[in-house]
N, C-alpha and C. Protein backbone atom coordinates (compact mmCIF):
# COMPACT_ATOMS: atom_id res chain seq x y z
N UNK A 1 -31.99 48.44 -13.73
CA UNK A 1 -32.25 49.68 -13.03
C UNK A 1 -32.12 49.42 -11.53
N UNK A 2 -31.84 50.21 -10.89
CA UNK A 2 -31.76 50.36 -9.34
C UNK A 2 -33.03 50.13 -8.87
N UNK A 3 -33.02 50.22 -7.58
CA UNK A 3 -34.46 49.81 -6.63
C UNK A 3 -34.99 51.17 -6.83
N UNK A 4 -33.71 52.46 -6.48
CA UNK A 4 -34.48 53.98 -6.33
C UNK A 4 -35.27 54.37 -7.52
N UNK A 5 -34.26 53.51 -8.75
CA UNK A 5 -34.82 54.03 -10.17
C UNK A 5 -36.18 53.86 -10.20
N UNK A 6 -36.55 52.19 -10.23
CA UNK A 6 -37.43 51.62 -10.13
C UNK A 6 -38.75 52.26 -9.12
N UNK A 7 -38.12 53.04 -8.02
CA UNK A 7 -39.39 53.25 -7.62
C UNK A 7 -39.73 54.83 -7.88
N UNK A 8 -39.13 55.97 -8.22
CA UNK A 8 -39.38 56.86 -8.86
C UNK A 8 -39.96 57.16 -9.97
N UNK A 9 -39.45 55.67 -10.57
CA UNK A 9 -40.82 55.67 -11.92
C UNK A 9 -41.80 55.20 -11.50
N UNK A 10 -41.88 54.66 -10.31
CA UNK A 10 -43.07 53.74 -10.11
C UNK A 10 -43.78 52.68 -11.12
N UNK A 11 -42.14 51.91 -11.16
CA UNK A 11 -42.15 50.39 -11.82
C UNK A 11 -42.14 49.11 -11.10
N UNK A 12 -42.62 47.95 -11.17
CA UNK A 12 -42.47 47.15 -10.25
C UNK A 12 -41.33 46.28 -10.59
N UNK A 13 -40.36 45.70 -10.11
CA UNK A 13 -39.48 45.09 -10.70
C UNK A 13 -40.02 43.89 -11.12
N UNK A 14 -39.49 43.22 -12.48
CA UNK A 14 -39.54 42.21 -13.48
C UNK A 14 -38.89 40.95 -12.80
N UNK A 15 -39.28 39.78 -12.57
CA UNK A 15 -38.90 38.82 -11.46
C UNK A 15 -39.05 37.64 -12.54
N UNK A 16 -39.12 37.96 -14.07
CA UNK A 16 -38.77 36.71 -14.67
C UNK A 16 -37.74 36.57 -15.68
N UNK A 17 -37.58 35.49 -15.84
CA UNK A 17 -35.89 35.36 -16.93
C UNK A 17 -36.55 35.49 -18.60
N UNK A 18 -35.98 36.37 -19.44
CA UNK A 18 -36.79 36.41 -20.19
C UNK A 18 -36.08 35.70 -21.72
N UNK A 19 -36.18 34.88 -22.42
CA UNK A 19 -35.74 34.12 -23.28
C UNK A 19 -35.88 35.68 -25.06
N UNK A 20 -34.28 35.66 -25.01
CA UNK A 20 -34.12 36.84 -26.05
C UNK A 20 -35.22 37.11 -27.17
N UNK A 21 -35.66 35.67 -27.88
CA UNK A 21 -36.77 36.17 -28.38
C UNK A 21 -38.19 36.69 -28.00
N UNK A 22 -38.62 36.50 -26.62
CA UNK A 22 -39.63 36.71 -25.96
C UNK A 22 -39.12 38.44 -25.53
N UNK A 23 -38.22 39.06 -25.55
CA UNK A 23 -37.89 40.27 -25.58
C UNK A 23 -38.73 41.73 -26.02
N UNK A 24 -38.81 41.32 -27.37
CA UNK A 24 -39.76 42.29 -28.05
C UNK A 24 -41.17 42.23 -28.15
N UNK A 25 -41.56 41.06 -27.66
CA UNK A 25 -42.68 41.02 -27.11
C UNK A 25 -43.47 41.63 -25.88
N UNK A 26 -42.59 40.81 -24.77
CA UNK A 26 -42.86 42.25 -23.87
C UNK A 26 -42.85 43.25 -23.79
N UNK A 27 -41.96 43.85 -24.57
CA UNK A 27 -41.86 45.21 -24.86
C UNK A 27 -42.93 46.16 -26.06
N UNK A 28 -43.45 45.11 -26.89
CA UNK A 28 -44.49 45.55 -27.73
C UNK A 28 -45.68 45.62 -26.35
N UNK A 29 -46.07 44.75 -25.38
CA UNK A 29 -47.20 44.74 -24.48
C UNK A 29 -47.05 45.71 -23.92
N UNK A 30 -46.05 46.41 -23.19
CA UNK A 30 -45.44 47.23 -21.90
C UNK A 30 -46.33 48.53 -22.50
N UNK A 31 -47.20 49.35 -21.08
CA UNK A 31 -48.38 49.73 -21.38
C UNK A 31 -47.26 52.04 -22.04
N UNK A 32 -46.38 51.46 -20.77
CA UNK A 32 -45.50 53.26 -21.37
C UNK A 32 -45.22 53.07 -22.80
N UNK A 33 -44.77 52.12 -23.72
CA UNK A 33 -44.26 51.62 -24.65
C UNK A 33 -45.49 52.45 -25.55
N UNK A 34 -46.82 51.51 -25.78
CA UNK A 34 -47.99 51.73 -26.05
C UNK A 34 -48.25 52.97 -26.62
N UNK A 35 -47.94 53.58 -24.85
CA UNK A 35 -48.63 55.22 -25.36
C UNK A 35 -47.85 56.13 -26.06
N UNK A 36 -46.29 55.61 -25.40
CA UNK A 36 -45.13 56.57 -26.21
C UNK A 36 -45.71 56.53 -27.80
N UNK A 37 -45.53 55.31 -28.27
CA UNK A 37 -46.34 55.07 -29.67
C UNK A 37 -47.34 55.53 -30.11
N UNK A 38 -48.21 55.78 -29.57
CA UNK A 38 -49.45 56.95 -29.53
C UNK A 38 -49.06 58.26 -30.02
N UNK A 39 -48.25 58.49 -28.98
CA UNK A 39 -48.08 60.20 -28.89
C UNK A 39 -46.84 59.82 -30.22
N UNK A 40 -45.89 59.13 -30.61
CA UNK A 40 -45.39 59.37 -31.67
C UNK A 40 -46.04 59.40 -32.87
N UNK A 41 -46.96 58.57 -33.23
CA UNK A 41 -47.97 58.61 -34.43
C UNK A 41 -48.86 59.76 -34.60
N UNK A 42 -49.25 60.00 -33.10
CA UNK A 42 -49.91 61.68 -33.47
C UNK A 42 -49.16 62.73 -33.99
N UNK A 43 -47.97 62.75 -33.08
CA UNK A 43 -47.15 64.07 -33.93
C UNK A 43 -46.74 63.82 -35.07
N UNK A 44 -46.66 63.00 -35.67
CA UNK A 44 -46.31 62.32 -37.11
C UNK A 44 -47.02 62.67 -37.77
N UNK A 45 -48.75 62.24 -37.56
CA UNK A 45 -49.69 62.92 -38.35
C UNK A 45 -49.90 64.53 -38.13
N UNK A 46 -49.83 65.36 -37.54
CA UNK A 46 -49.55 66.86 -37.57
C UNK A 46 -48.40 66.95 -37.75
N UNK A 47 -47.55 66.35 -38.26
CA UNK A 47 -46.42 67.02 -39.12
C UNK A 47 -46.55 66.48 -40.50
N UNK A 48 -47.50 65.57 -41.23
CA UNK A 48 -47.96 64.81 -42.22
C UNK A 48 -49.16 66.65 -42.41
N UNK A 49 -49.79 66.54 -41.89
CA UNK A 49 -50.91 67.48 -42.22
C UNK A 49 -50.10 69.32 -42.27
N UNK A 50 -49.06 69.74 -41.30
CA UNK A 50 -48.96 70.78 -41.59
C UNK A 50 -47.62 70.88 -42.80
N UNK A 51 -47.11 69.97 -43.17
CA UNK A 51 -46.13 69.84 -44.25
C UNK A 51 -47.63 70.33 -45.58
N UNK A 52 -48.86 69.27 -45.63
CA UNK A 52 -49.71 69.54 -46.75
C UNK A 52 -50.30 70.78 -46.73
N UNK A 53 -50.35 71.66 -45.75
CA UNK A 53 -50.91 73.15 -45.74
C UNK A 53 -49.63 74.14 -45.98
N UNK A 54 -48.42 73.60 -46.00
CA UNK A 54 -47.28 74.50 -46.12
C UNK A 54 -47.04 74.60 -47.92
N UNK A 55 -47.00 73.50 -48.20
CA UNK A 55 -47.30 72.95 -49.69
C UNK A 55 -48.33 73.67 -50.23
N UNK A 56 -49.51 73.28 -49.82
CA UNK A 56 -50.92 73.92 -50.42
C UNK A 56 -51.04 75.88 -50.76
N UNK A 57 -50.39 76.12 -49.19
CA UNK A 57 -49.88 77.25 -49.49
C UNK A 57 -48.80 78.47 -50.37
N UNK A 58 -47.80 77.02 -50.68
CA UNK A 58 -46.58 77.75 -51.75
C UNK A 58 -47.50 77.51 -53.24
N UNK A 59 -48.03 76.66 -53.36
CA UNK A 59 -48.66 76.70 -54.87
C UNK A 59 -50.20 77.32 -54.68
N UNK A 60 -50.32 77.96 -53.81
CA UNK A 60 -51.30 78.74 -53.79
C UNK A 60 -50.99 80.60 -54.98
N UNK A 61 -50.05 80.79 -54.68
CA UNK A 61 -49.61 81.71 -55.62
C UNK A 61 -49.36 81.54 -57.10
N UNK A 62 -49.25 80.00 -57.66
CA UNK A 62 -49.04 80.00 -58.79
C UNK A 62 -50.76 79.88 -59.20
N UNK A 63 -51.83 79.40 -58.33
CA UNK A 63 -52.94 79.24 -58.80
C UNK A 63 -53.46 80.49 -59.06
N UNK A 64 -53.35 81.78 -58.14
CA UNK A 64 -53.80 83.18 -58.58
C UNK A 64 -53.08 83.61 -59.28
N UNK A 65 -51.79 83.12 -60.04
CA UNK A 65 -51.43 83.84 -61.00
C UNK A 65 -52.44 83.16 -62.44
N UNK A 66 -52.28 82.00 -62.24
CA UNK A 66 -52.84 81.59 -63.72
C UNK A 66 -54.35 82.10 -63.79
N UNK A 67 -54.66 81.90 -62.76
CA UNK A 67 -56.50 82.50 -62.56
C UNK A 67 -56.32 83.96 -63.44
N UNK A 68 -55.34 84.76 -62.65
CA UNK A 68 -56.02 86.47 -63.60
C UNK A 68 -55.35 86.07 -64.67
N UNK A 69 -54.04 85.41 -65.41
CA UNK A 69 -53.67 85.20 -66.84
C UNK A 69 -55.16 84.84 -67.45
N UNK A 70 -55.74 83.57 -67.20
CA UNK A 70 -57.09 83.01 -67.76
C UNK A 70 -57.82 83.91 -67.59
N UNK A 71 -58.34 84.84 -66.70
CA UNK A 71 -59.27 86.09 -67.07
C UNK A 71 -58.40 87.06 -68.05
N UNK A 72 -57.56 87.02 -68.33
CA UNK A 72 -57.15 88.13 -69.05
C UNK A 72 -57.10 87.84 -70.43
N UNK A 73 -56.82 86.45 -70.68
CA UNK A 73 -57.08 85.78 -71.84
C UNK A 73 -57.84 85.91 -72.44
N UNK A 74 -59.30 85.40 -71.69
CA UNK A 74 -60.83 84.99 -72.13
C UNK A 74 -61.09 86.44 -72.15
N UNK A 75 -60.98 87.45 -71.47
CA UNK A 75 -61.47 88.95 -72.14
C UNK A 75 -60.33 89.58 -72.83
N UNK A 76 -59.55 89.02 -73.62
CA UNK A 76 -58.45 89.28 -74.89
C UNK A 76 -57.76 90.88 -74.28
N UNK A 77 -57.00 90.63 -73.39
CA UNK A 77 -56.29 91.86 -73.08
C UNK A 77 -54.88 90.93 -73.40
């Protein structure tokens, strides 16, 4: 990255040589990394939870159908 880049994000530049496997390491530590990961696991779980209310909701109609069949049964209509 450039110096301008670097300071618009307000990053400090990296002043060590980094050995390829030591790579993903730093990058697992790096604190933006972190939170990005945060905020991806949250929206993950509200899209985990409103997928199960979208669901809950389509077989919500087959449950009130069988409900009045079973009342209609048990009082022999």
């Amino acid at each position: 990255m450039t110096a301008e880049e670097l300071e618009a994000a307000d990053w400090e530049p990296f002043q060590l040589k980094l050995l390829k496997a030591d790579v993903q390491e730093y990058i697992d530590a790096d604190e933006n990394v972190i939170e990005s990961k945060k905020l991806l696991a949250l929206q993950e779980e509200k899209v985990d939870y409103l997928e199960a209310v979208v669901k809950g909701l389509s077989t919500r109609g087959y449950l009130i159908k069988n409900a009045i069949d079973w009342k209609r049964f048990t009082e022999g209509h």
